[in-house]
PDB file of N, CA and C in Angstrom:
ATOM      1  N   UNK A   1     -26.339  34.888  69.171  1.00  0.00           N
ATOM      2  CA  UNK A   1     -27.326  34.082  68.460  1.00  0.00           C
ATOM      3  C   UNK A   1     -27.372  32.704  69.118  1.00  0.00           C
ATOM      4  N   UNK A   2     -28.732  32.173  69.404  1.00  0.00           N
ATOM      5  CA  UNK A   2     -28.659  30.873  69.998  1.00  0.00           C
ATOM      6  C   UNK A   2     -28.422  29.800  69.097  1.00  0.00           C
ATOM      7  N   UNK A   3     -28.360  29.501  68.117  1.00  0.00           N
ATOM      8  CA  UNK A   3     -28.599  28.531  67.292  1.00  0.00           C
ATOM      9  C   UNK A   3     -27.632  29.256  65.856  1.00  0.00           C
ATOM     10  N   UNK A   4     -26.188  29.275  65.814  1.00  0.00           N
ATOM     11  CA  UNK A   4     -25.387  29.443  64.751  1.00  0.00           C
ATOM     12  C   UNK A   4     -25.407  28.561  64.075  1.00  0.00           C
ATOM     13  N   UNK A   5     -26.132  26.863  63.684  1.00  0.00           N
ATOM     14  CA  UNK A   5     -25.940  26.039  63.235  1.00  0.00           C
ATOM     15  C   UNK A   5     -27.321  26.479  62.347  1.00  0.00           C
ATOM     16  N   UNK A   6     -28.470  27.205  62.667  1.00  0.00           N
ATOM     17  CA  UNK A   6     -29.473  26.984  61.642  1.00  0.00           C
ATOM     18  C   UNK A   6     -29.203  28.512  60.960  1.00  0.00           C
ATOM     19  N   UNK A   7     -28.268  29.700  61.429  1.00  0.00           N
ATOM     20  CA  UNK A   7     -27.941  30.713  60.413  1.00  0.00           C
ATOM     21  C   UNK A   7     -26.986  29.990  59.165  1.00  0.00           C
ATOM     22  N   UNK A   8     -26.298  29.219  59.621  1.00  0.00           N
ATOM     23  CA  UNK A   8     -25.723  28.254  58.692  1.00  0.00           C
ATOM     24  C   UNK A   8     -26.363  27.909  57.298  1.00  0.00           C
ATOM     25  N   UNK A   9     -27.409  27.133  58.205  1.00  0.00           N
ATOM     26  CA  UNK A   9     -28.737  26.500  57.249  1.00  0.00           C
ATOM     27  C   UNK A   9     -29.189  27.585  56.417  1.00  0.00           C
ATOM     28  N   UNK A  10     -29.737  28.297  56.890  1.00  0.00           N
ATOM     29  CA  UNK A  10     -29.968  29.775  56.118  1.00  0.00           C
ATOM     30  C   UNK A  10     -29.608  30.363  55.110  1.00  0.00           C
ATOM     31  N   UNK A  11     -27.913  30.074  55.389  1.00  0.00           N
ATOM     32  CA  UNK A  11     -27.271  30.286  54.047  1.00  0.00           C
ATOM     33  C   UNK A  11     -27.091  29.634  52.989  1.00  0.00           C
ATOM     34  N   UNK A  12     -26.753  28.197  53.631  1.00  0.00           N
ATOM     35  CA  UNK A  12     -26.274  27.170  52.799  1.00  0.00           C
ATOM     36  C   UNK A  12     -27.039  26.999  51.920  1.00  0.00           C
ATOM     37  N   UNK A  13     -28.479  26.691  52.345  1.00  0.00           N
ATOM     38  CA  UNK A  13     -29.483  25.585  52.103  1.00  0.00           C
ATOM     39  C   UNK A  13     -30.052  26.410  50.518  1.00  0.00           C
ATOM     40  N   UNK A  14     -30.480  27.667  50.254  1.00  0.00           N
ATOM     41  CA  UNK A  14     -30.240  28.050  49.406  1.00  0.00           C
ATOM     42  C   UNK A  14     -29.587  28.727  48.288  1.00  0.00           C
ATOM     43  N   UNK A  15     -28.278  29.000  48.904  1.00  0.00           N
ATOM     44  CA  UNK A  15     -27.359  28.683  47.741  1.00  0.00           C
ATOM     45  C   UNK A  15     -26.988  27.555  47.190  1.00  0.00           C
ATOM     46  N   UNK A  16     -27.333  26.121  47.889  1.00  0.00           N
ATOM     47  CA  UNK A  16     -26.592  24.787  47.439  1.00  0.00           C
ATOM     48  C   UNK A  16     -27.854  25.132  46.450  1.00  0.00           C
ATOM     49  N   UNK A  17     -29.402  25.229  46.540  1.00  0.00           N
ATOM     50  CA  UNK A  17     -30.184  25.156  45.877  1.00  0.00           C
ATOM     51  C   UNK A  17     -30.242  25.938  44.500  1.00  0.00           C
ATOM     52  N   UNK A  18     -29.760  27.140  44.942  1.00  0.00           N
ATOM     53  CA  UNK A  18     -29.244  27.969  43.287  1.00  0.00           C
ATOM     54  C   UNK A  18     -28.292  27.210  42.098  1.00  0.00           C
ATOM     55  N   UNK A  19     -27.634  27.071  42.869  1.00  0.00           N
ATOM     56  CA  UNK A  19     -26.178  25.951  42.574  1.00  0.00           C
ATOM     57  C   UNK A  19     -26.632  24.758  41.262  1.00  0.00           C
ATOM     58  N   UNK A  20     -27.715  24.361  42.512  1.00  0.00           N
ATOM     59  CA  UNK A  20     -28.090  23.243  41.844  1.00  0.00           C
ATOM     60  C   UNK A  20     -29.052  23.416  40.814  1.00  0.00           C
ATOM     61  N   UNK A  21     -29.904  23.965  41.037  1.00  0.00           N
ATOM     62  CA  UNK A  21     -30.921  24.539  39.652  1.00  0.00           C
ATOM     63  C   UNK A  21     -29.776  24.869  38.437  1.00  0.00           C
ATOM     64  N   UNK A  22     -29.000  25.921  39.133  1.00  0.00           N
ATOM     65  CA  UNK A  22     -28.169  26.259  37.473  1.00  0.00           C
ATOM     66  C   UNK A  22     -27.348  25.235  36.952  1.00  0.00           C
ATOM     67  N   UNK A  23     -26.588  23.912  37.666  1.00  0.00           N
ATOM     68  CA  UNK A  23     -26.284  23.144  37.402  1.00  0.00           C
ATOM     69  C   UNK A  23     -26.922  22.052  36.241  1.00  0.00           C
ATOM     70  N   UNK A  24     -28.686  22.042  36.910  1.00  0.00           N
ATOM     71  CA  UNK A  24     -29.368  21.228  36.415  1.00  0.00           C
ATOM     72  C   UNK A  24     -29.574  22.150  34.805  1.00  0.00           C
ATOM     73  N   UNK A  25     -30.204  23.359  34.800  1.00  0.00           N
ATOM     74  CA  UNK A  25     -30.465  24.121  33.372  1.00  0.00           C
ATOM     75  C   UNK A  25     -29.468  23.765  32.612  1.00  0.00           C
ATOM     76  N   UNK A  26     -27.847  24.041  33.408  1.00  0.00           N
ATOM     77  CA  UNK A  26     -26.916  23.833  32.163  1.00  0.00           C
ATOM     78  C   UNK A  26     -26.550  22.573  31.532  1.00  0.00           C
ATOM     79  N   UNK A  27     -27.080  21.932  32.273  1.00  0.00           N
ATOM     80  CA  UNK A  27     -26.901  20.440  31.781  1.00  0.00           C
ATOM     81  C   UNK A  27     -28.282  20.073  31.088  1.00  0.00           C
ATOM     82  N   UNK A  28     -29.598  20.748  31.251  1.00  0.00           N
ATOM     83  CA  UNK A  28     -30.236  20.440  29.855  1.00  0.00           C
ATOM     84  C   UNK A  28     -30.150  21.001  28.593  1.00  0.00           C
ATOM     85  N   UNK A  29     -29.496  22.136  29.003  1.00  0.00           N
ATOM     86  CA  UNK A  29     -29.024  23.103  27.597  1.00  0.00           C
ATOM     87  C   UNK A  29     -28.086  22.082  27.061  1.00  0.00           C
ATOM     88  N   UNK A  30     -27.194  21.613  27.486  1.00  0.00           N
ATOM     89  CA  UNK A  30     -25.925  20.760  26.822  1.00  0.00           C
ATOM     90  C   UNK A  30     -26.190  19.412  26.228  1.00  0.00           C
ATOM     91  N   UNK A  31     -27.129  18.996  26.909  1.00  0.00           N
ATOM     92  CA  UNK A  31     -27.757  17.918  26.273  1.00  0.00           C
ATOM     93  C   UNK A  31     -28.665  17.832  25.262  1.00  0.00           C
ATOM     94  N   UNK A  32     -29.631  18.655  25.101  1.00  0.00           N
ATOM     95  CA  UNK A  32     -30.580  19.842  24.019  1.00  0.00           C
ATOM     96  C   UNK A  32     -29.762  19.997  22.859  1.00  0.00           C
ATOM     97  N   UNK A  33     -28.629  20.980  23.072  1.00  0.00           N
ATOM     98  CA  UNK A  33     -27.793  21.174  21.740  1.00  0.00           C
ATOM     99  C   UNK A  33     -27.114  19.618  21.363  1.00  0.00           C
ATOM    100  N   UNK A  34     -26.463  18.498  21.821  1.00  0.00           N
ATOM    101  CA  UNK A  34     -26.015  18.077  21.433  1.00  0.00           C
ATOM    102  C   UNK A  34     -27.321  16.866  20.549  1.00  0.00           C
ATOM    103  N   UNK A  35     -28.285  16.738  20.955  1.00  0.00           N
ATOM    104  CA  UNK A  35     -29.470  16.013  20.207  1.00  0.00           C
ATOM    105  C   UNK A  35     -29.905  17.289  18.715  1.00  0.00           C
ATOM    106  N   UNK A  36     -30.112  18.301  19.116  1.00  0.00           N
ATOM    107  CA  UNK A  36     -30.108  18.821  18.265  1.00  0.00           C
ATOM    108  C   UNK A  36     -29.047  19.178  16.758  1.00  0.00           C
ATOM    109  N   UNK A  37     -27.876  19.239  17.220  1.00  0.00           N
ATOM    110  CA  UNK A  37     -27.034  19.504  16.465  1.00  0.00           C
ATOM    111  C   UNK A  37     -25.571  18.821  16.918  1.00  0.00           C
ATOM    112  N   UNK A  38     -25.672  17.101  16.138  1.00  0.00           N
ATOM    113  CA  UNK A  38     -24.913  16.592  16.895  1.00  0.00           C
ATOM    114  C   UNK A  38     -22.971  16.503  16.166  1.00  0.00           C
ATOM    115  N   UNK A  39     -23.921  17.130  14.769  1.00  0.00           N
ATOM    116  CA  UNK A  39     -21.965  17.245  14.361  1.00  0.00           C
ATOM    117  C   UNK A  39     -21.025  18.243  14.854  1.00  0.00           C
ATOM    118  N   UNK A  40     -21.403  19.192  15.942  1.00  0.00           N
ATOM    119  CA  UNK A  40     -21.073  20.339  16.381  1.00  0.00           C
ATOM    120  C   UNK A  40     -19.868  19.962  17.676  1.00  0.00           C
ATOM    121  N   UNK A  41     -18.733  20.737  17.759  1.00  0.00           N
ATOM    122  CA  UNK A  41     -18.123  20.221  18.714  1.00  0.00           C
ATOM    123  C   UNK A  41     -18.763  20.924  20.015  1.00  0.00           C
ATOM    124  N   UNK A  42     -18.745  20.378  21.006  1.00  0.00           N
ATOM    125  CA  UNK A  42     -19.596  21.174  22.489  1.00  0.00           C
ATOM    126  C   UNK A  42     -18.803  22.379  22.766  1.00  0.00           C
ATOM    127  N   UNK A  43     -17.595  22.445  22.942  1.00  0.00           N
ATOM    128  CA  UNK A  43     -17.124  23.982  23.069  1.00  0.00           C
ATOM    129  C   UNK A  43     -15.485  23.826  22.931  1.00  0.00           C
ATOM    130  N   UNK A  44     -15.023  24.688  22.289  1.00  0.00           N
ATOM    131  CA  UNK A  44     -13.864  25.095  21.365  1.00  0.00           C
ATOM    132  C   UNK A  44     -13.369  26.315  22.011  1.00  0.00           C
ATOM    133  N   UNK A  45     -12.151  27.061  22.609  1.00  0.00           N
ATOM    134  CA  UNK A  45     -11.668  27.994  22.936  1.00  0.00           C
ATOM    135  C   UNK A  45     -10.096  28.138  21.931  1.00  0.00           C
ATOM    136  N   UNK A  46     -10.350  29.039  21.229  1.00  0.00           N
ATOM    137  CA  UNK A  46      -9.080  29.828  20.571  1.00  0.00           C
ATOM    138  C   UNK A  46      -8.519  30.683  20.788  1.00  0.00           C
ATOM    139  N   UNK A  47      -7.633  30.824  20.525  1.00  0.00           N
ATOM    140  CA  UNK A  47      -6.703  32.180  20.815  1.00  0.00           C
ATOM    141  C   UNK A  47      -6.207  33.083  19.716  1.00  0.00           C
ATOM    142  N   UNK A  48      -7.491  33.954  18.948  1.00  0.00           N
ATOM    143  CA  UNK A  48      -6.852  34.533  17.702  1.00  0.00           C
ATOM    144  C   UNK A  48      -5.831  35.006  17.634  1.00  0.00           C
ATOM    145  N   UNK A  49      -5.685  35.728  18.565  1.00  0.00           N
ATOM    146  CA  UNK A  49      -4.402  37.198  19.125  1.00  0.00           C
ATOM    147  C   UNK A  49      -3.848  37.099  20.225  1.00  0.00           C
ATOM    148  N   UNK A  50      -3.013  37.353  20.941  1.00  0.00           N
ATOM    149  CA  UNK A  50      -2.130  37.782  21.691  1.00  0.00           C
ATOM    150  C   UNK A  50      -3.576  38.408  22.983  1.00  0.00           C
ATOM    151  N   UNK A  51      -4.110  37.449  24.158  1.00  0.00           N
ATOM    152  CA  UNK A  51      -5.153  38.268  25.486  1.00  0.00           C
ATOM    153  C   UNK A  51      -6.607  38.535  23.879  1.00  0.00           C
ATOM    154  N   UNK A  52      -6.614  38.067  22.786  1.00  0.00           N
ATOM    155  CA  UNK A  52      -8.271  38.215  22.777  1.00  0.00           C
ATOM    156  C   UNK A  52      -8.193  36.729  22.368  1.00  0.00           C
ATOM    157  N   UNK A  53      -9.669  36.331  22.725  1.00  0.00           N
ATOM    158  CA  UNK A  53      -9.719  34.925  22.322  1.00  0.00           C
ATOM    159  C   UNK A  53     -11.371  34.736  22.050  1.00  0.00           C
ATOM    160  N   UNK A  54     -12.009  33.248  20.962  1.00  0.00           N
ATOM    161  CA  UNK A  54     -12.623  33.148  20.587  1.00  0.00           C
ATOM    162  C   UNK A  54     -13.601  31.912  21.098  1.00  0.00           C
ATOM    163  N   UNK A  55     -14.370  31.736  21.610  1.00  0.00           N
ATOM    164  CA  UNK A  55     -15.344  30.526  22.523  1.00  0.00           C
ATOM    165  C   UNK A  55     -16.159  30.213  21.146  1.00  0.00           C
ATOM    166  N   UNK A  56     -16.193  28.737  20.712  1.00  0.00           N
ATOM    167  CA  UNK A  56     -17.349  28.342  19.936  1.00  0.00           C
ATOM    168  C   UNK A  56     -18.512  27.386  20.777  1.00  0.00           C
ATOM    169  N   UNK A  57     -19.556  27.828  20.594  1.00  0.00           N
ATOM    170  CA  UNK A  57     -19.964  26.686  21.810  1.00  0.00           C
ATOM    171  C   UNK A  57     -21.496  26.343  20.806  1.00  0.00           C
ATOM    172  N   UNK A  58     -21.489  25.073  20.179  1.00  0.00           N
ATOM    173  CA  UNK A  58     -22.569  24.540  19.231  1.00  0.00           C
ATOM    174  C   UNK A  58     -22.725  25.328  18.283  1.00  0.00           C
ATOM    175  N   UNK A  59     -21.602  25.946  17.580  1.00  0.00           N
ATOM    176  CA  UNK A  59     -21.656  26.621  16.568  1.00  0.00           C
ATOM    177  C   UNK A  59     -21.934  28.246  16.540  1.00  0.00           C
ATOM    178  N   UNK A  60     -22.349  28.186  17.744  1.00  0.00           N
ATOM    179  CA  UNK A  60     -22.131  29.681  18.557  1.00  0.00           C
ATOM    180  C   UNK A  60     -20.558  30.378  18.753  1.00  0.00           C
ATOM    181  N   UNK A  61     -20.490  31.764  17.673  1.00  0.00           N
ATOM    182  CA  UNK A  61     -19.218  32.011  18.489  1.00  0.00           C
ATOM    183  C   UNK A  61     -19.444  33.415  19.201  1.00  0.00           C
ATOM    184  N   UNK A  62     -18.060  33.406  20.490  1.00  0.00           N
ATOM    185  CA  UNK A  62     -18.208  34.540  21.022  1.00  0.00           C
ATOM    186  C   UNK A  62     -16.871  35.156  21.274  1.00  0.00           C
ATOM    187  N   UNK A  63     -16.851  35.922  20.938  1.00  0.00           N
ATOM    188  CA  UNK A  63     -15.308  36.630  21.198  1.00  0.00           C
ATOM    189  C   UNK A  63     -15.497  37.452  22.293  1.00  0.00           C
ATOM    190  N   UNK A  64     -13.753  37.420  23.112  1.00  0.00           N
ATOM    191  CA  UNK A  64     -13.360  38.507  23.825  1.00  0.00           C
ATOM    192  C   UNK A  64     -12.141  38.437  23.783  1.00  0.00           C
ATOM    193  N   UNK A  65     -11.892  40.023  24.772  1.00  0.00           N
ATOM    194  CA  UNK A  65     -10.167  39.815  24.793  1.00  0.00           C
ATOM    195  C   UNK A  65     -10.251  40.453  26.601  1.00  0.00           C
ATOM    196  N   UNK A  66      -9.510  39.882  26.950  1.00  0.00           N
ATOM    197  CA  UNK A  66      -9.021  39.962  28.440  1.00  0.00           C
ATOM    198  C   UNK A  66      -8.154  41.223  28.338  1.00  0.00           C
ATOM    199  N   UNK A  67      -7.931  41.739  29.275  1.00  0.00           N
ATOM    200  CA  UNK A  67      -7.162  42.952  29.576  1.00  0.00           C
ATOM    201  C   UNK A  67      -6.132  42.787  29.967  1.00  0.00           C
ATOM    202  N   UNK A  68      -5.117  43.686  28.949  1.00  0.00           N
ATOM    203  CA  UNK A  68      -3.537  42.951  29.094  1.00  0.00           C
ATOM    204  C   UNK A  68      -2.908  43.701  30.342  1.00  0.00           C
ATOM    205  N   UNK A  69      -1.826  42.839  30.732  1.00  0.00           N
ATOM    206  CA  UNK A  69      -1.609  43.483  32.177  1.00  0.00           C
ATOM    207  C   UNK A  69      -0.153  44.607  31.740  1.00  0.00           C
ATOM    208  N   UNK A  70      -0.353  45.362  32.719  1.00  0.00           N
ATOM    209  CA  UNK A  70       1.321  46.282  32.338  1.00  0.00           C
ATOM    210  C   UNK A  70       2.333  45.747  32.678  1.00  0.00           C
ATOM    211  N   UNK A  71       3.557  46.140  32.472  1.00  0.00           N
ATOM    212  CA  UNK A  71       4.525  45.646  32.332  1.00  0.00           C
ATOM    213  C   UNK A  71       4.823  45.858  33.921  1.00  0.00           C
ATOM    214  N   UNK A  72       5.652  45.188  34.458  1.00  0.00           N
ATOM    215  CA  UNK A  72       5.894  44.790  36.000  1.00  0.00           C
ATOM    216  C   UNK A  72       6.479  45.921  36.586  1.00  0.00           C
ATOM    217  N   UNK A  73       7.854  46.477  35.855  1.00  0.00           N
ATOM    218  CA  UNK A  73       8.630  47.720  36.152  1.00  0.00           C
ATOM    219  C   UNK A  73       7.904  49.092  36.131  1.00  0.00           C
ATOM    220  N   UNK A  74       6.951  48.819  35.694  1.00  0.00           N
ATOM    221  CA  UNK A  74       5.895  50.393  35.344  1.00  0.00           C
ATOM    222  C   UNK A  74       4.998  50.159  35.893  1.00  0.00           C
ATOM    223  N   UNK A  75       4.353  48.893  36.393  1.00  0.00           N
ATOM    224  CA  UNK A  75       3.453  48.787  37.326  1.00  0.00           C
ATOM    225  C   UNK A  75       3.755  49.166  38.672  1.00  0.00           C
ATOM    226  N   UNK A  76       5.217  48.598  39.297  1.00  0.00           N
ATOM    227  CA  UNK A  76       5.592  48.886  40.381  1.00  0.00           C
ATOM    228  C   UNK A  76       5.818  49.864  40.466  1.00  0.00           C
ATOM    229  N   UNK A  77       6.434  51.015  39.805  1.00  0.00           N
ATOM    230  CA  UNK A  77       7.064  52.271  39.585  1.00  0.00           C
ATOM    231  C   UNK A  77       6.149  52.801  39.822  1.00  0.00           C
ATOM    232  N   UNK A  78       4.573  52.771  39.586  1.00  0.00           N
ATOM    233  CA  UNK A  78       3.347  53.533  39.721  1.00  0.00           C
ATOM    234  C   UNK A  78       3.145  53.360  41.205  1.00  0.00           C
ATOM    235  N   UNK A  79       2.747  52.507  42.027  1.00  0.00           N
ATOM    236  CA  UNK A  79       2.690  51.697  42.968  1.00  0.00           C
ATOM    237  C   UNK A  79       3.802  50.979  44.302  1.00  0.00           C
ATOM    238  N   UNK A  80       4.122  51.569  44.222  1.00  0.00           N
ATOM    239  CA  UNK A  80       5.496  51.389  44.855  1.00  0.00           C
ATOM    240  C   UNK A  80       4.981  50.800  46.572  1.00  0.00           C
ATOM    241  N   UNK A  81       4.167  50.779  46.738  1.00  0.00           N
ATOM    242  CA  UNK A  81       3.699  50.575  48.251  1.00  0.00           C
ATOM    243  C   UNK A  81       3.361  48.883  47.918  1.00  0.00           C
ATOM    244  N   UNK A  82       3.052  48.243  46.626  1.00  0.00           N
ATOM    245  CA  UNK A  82       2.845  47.145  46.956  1.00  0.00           C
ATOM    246  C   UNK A  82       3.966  45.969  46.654  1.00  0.00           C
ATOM    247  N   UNK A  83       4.664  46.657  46.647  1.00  0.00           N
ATOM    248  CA  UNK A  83       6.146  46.065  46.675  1.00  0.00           C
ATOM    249  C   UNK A  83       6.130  45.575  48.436  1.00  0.00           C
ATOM    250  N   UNK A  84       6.707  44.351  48.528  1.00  0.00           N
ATOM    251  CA  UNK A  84       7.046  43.799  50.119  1.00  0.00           C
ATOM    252  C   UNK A  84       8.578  45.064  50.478  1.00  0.00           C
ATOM    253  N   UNK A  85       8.350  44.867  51.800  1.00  0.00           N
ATOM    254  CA  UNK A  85       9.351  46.050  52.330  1.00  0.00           C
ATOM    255  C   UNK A  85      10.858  45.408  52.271  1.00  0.00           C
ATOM    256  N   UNK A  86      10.973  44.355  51.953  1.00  0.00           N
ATOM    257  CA  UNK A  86      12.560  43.598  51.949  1.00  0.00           C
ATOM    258  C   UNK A  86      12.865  44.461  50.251  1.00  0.00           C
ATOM    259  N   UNK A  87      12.314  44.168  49.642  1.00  0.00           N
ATOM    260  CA  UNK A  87      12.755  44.641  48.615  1.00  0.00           C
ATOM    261  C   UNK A  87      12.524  45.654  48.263  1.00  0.00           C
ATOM    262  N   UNK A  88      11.881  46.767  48.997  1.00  0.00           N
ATOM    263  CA  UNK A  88      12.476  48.117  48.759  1.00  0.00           C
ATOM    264  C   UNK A  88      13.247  48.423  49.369  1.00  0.00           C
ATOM    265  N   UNK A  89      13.533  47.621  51.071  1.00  0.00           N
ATOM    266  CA  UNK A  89      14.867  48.201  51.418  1.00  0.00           C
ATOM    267  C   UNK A  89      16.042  47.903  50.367  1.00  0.00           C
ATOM    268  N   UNK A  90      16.246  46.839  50.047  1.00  0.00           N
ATOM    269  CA  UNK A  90      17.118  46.415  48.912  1.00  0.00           C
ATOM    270  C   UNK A  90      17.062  47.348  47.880  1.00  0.00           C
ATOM    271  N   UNK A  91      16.308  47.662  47.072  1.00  0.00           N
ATOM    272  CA  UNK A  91      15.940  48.455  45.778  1.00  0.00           C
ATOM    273  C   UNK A  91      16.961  49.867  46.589  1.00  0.00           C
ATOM    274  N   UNK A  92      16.406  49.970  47.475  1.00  0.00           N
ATOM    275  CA  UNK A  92      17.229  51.764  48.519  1.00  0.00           C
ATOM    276  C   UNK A  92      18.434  51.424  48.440  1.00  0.00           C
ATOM    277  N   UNK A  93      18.908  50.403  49.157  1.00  0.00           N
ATOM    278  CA  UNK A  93      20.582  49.898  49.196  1.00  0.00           C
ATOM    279  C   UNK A  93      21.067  49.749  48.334  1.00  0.00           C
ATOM    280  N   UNK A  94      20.868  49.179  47.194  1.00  0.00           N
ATOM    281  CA  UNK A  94      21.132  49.012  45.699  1.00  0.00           C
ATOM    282  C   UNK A  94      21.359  50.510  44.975  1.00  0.00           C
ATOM    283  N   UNK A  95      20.326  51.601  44.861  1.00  0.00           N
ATOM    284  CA  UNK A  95      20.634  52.894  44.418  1.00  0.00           C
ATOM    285  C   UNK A  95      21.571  53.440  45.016  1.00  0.00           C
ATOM    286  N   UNK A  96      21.954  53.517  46.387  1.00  0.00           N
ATOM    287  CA  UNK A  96      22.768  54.081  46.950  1.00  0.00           C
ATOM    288  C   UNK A  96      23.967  53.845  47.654  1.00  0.00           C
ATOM    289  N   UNK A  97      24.312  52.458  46.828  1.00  0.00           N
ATOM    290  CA  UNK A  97      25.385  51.792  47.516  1.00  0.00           C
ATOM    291  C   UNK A  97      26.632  52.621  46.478  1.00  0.00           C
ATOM    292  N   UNK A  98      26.317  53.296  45.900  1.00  0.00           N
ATOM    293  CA  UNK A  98      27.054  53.983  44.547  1.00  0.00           C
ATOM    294  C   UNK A  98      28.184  54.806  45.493  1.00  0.00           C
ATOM    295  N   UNK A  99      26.966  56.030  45.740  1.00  0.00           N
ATOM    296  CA  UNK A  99      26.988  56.934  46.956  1.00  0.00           C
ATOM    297  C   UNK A  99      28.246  56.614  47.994  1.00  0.00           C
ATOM    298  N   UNK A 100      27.520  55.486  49.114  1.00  0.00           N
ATOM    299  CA  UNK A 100      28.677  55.124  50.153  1.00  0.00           C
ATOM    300  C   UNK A 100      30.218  54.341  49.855  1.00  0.00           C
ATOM    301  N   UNK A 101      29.694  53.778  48.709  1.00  0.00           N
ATOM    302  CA  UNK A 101      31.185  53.617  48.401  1.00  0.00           C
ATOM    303  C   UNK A 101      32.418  54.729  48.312  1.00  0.00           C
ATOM    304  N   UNK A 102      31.722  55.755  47.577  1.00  0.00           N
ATOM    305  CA  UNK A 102      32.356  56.751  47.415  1.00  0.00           C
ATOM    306  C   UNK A 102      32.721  57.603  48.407  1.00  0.00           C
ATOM    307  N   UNK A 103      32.136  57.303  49.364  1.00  0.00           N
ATOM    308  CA  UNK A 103      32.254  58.068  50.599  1.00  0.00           C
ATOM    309  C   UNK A 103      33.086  57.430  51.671  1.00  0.00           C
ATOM    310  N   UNK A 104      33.573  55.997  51.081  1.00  0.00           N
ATOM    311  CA  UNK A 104      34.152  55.161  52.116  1.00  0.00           C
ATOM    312  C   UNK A 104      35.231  54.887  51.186  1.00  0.00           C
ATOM    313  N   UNK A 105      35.518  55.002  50.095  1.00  0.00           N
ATOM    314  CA  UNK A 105      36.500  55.706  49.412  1.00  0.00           C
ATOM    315  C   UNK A 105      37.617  56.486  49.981  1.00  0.00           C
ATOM    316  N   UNK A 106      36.982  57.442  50.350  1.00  0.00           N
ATOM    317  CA  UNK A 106      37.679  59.194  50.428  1.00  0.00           C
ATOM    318  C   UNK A 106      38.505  58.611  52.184  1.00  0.00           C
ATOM    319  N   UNK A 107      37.577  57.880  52.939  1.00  0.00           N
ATOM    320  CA  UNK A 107      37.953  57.646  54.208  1.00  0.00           C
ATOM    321  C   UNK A 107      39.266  56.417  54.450  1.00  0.00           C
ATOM    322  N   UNK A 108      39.237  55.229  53.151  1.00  0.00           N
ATOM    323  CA  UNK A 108      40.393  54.207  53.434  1.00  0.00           C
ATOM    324  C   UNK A 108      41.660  54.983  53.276  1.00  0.00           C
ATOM    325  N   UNK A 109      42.372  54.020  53.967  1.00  0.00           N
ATOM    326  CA  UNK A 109      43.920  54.905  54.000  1.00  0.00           C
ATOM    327  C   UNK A 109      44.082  54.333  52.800  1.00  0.00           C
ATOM    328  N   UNK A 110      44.167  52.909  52.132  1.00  0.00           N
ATOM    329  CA  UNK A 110      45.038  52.570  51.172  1.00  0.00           C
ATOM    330  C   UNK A 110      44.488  53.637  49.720  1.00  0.00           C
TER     331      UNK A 110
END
């Protein structure tokens, strides 16, 4: 490509412009509600429960709950490849250091 500086442009120039439009909407929405309904707090986040939680935003509420993650030992146990390789060699040496002891046992003179 002769000119990588105006594929640049290409990209930039209207996403900064999306950017900025939605920037600008959300900031007349926020300003809108607060003339309109000014005893309202602008936005409130709670935590009813344990991962669900509650957004008030101008008296608007909206609930969700995030997706709880599994437990680390049962995650890895499923997955075992995304474990770094130091610590499965370790995790290997660790199970089976049982093993060579016992085997280096049988071999000391004392």
């Amino acid at each position: 490509m002769k000119h990588p500086f105006r594929a640049f442009l290409w990209g930039f120039v209207p996403t900064l412009c999306v950017f900025a439009l939605v920037a600008g909407l959300c900031t007349v929405w926020v300003n809108t509600q607060l003339v309109l309904t000014p005893g309202a707090a602008l936005f409130q986040l709670q935590e009813s429960e344990p991962f669900r939680y509650t957004l008030e935003a101008f008296g608007t509420e909206l609930s969700f709950q995030l997706p709880q993650l599994p437990d680390q030992l049962t995650f890895f146990s499923k997955y075992p490849s995304l474990l770094p390789r130091s610590l499965r060699l370790t995790a290997w040496i660790w199970d089976n250091l049982s093993q060579w002891m016992a085997y280096l046992r049988d071999f000391l003179p004392y």
